[in-house]
N, C-alpha and C. Protein backbone atom coordinates (compact mmCIF):
# COMPACT_ATOMS: atom_id res chain seq x y z
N UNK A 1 -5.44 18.00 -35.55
CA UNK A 1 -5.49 16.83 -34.69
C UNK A 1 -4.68 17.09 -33.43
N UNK A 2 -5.39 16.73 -32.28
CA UNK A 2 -4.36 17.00 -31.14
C UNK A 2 -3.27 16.25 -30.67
N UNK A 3 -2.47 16.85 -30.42
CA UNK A 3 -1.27 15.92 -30.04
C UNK A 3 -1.39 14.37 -29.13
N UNK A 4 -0.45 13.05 -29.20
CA UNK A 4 -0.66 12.54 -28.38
C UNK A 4 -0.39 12.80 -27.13
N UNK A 5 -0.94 12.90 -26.06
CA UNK A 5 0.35 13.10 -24.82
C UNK A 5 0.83 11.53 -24.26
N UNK A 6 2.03 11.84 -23.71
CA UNK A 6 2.85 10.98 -22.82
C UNK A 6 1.79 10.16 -21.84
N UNK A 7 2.25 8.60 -21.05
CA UNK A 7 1.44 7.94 -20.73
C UNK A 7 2.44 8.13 -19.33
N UNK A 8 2.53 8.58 -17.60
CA UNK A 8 3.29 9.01 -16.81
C UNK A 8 3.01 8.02 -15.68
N UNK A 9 3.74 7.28 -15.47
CA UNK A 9 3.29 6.09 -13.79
C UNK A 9 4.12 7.25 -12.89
N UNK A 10 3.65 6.97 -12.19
CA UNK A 10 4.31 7.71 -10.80
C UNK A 10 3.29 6.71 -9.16
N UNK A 11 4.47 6.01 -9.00
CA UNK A 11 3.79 5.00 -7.79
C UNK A 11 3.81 6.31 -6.49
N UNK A 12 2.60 5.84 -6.15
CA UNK A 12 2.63 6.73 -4.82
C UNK A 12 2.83 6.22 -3.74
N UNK A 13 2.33 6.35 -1.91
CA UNK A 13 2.55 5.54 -1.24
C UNK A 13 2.18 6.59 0.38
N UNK A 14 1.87 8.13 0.24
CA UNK A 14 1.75 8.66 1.15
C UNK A 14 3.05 9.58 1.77
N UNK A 15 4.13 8.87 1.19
CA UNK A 15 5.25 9.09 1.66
C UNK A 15 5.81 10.39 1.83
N UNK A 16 6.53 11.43 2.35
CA UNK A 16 6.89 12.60 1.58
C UNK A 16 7.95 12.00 0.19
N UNK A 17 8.82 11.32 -0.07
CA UNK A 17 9.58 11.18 -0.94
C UNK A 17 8.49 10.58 -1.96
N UNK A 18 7.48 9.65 -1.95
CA UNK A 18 6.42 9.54 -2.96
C UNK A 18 5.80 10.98 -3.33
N UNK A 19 5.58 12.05 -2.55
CA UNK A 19 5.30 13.35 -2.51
C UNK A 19 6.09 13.92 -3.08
N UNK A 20 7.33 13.73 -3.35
CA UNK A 20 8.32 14.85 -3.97
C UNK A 20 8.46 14.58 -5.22
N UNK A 21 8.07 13.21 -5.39
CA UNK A 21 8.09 12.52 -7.14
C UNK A 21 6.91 13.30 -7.26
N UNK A 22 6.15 13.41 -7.06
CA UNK A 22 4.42 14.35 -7.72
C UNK A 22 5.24 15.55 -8.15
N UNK A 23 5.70 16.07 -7.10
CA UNK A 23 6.01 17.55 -7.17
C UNK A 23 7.09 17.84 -7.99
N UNK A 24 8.16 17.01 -8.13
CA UNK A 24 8.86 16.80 -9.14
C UNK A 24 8.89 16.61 -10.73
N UNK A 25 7.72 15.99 -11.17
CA UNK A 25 7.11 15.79 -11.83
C UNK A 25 6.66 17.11 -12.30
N UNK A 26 5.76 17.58 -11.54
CA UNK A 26 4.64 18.90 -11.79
C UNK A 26 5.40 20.08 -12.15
N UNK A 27 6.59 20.44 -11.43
CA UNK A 27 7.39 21.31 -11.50
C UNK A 27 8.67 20.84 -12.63
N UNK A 28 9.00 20.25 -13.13
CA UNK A 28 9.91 20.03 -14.06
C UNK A 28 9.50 19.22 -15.67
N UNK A 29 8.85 18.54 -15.91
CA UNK A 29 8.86 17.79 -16.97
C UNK A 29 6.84 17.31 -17.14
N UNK A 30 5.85 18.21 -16.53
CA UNK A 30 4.56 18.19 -16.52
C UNK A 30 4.44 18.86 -17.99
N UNK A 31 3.41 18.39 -18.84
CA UNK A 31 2.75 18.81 -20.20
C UNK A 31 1.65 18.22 -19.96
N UNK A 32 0.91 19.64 -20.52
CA UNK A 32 -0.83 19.41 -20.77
C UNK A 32 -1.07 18.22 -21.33
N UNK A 33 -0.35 17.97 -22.05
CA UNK A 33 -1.04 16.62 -23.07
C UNK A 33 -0.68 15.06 -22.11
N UNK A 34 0.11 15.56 -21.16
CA UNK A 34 0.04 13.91 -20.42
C UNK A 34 -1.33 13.33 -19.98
N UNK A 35 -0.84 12.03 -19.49
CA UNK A 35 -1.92 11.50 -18.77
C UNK A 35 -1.07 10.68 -17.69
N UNK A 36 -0.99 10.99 -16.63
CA UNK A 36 -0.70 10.99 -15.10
C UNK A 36 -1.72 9.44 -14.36
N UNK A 37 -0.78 8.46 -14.45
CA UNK A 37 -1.10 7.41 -13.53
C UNK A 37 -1.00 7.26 -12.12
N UNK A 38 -1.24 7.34 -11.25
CA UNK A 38 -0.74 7.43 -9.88
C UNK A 38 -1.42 6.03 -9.91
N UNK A 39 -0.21 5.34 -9.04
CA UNK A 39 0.13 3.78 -9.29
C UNK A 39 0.49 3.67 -7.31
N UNK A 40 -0.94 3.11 -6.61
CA UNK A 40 -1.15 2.72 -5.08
C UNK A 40 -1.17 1.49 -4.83
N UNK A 41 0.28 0.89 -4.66
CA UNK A 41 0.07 -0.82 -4.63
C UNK A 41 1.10 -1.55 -3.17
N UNK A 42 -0.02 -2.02 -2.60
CA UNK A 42 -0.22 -2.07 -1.44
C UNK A 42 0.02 -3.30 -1.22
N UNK A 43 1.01 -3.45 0.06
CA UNK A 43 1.27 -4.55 0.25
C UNK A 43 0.18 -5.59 0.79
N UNK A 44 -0.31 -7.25 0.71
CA UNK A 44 -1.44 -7.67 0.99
C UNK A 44 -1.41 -7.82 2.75
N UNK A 45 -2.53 -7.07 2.80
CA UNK A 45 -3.01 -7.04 4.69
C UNK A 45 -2.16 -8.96 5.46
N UNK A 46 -1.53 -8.77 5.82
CA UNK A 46 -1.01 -9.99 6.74
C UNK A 46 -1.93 -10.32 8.17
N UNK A 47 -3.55 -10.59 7.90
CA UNK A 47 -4.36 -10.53 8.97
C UNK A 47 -4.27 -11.99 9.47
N UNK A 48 -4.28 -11.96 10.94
CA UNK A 48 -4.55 -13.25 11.18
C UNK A 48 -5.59 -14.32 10.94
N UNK A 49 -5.85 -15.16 11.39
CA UNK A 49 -6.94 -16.24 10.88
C UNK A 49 -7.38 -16.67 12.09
N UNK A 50 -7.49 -16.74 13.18
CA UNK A 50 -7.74 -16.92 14.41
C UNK A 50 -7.11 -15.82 15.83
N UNK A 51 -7.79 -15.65 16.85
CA UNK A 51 -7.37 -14.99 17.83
C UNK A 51 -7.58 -15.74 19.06
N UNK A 52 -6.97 -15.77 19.95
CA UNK A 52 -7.43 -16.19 21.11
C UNK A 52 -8.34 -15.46 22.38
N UNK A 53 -7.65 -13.94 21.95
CA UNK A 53 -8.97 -13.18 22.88
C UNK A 53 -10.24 -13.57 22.37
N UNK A 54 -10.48 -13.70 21.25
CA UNK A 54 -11.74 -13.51 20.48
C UNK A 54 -12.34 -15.05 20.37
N UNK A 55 -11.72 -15.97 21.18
CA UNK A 55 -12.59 -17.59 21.77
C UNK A 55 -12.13 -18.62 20.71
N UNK A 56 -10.98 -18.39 20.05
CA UNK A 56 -10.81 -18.59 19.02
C UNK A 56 -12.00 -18.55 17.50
N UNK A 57 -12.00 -17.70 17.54
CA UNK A 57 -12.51 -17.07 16.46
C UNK A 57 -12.15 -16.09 15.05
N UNK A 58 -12.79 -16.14 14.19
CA UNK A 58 -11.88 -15.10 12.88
C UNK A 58 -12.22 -13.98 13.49
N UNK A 59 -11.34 -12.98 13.97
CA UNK A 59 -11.27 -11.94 14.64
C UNK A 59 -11.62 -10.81 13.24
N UNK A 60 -12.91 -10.66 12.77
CA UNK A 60 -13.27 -9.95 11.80
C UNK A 60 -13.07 -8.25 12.16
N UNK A 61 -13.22 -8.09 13.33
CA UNK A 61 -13.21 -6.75 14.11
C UNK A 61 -11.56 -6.44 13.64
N UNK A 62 -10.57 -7.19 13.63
CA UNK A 62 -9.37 -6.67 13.44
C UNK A 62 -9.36 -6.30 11.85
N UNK A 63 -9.65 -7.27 11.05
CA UNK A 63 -9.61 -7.22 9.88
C UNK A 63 -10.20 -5.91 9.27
N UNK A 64 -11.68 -5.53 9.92
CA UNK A 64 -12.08 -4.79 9.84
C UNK A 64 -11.64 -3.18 10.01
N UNK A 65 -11.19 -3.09 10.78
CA UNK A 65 -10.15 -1.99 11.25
C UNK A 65 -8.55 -2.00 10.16
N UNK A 66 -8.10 -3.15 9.51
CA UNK A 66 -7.15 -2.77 9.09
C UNK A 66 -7.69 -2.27 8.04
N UNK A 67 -8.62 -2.99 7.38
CA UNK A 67 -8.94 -2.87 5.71
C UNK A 67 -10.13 -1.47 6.16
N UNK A 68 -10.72 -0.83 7.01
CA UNK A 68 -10.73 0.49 7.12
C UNK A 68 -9.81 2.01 7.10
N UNK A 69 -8.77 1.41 7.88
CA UNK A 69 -8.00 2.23 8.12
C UNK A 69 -7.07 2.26 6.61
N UNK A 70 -6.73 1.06 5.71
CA UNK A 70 -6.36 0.81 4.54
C UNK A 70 -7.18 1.65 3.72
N UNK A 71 -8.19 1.47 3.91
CA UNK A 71 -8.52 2.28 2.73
C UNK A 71 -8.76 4.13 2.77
N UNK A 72 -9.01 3.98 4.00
CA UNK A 72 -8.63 5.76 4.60
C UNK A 72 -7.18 6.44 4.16
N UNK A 73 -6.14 5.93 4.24
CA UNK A 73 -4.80 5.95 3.69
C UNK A 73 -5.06 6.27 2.00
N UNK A 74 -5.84 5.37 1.83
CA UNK A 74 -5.65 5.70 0.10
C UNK A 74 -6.40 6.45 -0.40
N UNK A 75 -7.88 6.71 -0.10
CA UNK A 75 -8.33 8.28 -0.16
C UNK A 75 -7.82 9.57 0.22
N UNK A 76 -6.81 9.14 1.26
CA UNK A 76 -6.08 10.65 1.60
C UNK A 76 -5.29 10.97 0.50
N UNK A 77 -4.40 9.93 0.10
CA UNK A 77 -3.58 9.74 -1.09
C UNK A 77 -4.03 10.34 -2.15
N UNK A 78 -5.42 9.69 -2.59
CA UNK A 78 -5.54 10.15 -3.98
C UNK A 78 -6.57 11.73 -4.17
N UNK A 79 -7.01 11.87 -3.06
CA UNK A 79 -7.35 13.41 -2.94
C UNK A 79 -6.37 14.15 -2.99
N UNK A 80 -5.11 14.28 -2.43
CA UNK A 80 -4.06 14.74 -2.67
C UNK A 80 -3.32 15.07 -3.93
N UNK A 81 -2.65 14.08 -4.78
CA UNK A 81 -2.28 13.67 -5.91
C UNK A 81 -2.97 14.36 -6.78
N UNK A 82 -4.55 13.89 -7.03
CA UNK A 82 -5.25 13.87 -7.82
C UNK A 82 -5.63 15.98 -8.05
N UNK A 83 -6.08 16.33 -6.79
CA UNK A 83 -5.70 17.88 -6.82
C UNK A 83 -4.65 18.37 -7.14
N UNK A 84 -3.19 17.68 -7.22
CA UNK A 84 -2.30 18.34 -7.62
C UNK A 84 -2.32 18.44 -9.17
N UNK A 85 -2.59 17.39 -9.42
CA UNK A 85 -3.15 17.56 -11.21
C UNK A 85 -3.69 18.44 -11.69
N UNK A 86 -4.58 18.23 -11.27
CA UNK A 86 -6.23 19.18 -11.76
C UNK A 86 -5.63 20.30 -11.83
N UNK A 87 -4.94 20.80 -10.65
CA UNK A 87 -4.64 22.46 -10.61
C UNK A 87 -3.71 22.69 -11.77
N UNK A 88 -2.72 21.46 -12.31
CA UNK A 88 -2.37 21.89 -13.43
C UNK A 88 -3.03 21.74 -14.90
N UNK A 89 -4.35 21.29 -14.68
CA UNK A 89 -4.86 20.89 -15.93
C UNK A 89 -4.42 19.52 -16.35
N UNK A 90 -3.87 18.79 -15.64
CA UNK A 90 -3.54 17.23 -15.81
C UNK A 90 -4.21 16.23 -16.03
N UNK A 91 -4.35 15.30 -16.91
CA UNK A 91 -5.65 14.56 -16.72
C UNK A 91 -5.06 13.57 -16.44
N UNK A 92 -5.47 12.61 -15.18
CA UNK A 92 -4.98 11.67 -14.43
C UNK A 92 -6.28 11.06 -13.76
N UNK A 93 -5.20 9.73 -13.16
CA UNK A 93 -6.01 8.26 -12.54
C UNK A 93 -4.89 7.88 -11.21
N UNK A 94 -6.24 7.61 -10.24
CA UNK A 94 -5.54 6.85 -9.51
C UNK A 94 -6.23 5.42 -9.13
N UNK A 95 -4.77 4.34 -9.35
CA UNK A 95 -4.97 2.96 -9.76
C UNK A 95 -4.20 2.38 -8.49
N UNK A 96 -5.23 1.85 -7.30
CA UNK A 96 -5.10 1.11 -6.47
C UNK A 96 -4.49 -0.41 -6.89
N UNK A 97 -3.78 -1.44 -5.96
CA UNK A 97 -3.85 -2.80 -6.45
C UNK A 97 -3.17 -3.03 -4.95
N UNK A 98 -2.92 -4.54 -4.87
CA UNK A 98 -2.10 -5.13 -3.97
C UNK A 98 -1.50 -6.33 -4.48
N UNK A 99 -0.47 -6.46 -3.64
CA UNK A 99 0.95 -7.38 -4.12
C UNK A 99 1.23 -7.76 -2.58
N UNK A 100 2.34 -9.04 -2.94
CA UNK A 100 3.16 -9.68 -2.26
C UNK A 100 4.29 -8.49 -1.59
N UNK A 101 4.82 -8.09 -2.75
CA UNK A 101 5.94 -6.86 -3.06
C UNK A 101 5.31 -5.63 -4.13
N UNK A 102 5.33 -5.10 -3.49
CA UNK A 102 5.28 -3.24 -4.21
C UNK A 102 5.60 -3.16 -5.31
N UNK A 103 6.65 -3.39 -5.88
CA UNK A 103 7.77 -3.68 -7.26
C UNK A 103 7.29 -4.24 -7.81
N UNK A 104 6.77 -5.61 -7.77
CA UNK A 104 6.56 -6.40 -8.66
C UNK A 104 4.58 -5.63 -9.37
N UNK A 105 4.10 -5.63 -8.47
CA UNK A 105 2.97 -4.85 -8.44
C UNK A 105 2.58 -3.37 -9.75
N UNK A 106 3.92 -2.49 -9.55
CA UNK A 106 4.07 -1.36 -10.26
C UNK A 106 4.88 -1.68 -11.63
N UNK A 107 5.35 -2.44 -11.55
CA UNK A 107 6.41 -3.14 -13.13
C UNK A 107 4.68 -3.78 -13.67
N UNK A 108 4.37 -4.41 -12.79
CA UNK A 108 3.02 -5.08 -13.91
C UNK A 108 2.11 -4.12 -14.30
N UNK A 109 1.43 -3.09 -13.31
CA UNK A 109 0.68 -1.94 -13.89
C UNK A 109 0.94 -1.38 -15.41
N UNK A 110 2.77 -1.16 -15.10
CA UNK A 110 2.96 -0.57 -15.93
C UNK A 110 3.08 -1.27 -17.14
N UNK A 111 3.24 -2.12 -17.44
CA UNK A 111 2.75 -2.99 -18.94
C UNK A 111 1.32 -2.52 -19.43
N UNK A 112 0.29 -3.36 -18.12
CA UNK A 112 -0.84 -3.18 -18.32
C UNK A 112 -1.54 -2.03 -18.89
N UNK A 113 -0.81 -0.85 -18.39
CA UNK A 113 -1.47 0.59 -18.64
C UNK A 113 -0.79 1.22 -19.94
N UNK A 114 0.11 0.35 -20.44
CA UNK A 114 0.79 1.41 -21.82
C UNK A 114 1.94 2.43 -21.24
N UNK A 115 2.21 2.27 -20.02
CA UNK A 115 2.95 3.61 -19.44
C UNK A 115 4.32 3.85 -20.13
N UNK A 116 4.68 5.20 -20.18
CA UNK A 116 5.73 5.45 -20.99
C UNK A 116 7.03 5.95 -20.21
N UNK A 117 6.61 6.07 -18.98
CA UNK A 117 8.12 6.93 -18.30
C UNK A 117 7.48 6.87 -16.82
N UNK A 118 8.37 5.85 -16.09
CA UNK A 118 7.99 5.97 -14.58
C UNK A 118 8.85 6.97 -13.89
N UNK A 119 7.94 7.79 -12.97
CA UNK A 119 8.95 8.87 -12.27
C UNK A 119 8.33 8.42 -10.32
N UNK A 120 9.50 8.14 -10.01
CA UNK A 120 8.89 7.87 -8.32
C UNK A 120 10.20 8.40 -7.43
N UNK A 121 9.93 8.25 -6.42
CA UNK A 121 10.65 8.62 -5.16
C UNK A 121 11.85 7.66 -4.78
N UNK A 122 12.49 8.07 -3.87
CA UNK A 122 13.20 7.39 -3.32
C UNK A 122 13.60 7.29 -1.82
N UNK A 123 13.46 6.21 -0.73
CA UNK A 123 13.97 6.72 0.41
C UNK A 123 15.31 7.00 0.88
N UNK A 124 16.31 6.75 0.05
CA UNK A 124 17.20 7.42 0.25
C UNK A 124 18.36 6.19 1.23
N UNK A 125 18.08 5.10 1.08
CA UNK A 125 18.47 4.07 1.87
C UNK A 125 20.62 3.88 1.36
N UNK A 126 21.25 3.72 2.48
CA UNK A 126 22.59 3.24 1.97
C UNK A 126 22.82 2.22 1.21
N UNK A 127 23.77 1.97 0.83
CA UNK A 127 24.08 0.95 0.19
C UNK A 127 24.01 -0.75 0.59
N UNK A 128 24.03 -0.65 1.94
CA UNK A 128 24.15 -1.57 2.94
C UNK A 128 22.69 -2.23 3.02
N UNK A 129 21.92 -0.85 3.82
CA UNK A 129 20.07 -0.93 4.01
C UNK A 129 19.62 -1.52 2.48
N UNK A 130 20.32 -0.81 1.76
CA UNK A 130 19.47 -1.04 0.21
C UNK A 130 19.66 -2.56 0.09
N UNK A 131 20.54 -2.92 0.35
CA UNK A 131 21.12 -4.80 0.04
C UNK A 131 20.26 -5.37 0.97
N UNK A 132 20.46 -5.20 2.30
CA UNK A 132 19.72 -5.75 2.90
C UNK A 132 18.14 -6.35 3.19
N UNK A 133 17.70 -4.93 2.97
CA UNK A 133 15.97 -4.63 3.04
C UNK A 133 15.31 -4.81 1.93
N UNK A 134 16.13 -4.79 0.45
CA UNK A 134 15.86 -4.31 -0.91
C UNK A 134 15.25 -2.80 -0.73
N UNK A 135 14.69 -2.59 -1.79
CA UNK A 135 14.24 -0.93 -2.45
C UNK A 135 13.07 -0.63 -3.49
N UNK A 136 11.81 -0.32 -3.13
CA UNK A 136 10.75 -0.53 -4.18
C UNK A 136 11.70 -0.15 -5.24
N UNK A 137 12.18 0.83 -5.20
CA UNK A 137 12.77 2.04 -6.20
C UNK A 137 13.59 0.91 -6.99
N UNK A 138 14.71 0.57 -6.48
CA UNK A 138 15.84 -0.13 -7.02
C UNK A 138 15.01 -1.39 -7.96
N UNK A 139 14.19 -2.01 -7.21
CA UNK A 139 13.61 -3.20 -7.86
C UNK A 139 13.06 -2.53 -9.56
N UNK A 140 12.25 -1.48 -9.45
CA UNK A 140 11.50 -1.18 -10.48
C UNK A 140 12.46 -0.53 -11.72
N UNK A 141 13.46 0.05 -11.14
CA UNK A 141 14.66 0.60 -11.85
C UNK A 141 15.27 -0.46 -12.71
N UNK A 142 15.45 -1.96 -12.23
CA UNK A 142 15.97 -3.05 -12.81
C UNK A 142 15.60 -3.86 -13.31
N UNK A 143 13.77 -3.72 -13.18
CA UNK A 143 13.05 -5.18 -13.91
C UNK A 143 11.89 -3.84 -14.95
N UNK A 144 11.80 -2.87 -15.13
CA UNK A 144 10.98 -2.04 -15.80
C UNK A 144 11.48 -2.32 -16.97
N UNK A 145 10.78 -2.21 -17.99
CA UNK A 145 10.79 -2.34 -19.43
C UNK A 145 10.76 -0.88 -19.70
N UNK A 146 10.38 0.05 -18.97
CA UNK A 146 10.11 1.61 -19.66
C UNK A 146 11.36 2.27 -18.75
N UNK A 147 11.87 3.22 -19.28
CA UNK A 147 12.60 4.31 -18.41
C UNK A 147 12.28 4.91 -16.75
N UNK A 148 13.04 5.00 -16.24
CA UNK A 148 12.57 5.14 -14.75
C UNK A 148 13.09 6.18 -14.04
N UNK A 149 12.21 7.35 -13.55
CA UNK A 149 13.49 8.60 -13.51
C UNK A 149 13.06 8.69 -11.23
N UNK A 150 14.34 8.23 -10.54
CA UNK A 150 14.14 8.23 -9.29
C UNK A 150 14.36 9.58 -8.57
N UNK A 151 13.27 10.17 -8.30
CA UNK A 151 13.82 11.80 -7.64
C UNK A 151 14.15 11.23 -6.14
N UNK A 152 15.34 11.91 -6.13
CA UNK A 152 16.02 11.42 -4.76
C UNK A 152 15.34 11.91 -3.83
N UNK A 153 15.93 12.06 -2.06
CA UNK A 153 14.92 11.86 -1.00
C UNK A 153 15.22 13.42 -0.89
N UNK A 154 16.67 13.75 -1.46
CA UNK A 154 17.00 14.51 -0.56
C UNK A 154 16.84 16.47 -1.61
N UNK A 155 15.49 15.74 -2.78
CA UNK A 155 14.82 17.20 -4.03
C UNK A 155 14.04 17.33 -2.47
N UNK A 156 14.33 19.42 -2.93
CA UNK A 156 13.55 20.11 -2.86
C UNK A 156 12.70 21.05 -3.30
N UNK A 157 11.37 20.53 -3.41
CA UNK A 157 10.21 20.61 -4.22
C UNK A 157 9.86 22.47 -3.81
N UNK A 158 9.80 23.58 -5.21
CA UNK A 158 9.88 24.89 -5.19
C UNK A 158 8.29 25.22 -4.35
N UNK A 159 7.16 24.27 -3.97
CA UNK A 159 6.57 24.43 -3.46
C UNK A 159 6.82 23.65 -2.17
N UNK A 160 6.67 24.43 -1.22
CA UNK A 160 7.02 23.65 -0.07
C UNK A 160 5.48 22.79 0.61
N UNK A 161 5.08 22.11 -0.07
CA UNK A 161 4.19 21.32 0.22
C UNK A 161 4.58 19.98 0.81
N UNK A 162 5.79 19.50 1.00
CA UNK A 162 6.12 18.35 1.72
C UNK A 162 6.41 18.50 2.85
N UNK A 163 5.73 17.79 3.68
CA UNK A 163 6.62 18.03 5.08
C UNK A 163 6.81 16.46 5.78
């Protein structure tokens, strides 16, 4: 009977430090038997509802362009990711969503999906910025029900694929 493998969230985001959690991952604590979530949760488009160039009208042309360009972002993403797997024999998903907040977004995935060990990035924010701005990272670190392993901003990944 084959082994179970591990159930792995890893939120992405385009980022290089979302990039160094992949690579981090791949290069330290990757087994054939996982199954690799890549977790894309997107904050909700803040489009307007009227324009005034546009005669007052629903300026669909803008909307259109964000939620294009939105979704161009996340195919780059998961072509990315998703090849980094494969090349290791990884069998993985990538699971789009949108939220209010990022955090709250990736804590719910991860119920939903069974996940067993979140590994993500970090930007590397002070103590100050972190209070201020909050921290996807910090949030998910403190309301996760599963273990949460944050590769700092400042790993460098033995493949130099981040830039």
């Amino acid at each position: 009977m084959a082994e179970k493998g591990r159930k792995i969230g890893i939120p992405v985001d385009g980022s290089d430090n979302s990039k160094k959690a992949v690579h981090w991952y791949l290069e330290n604590v990757a087994d054939e038997n996982d199954y690799v979530f890549f977790i894309h949760v997107q904050e909700l488009l803040d489009l307007p509802l009227l324009h005034i160039k546009s005669g007052l009208n629903i300026p669909s042309d803008q909307w259109m362009k964000a939620i294009t360009e939105r979704n161009r972002l996340d195919e780059e993403i998961s072509t990315e990711v998703i090849g980094l797997c494969r090349a290791k024999k990884i069998a993985c998903d990538y699971i789009t969503a949108s939220d209010k907040r990022p955090g709250d977004g990736i804590v719910s995935m991860v119920g939903d999906l069974g996940i067993q060990l979140i590994i993500m990035g970090s930007r590397g924010l002070s103590t100050i910025r972190r209070t201020i701005l909050g921290s996807v990272s910090d949030y998910v670190l403190h309301h996760s029900q599963v273990p949460v392993c944050i590769v700092p901003a400042e790993y460098t990944p033995a493949s130099s694929t981040c830039s």
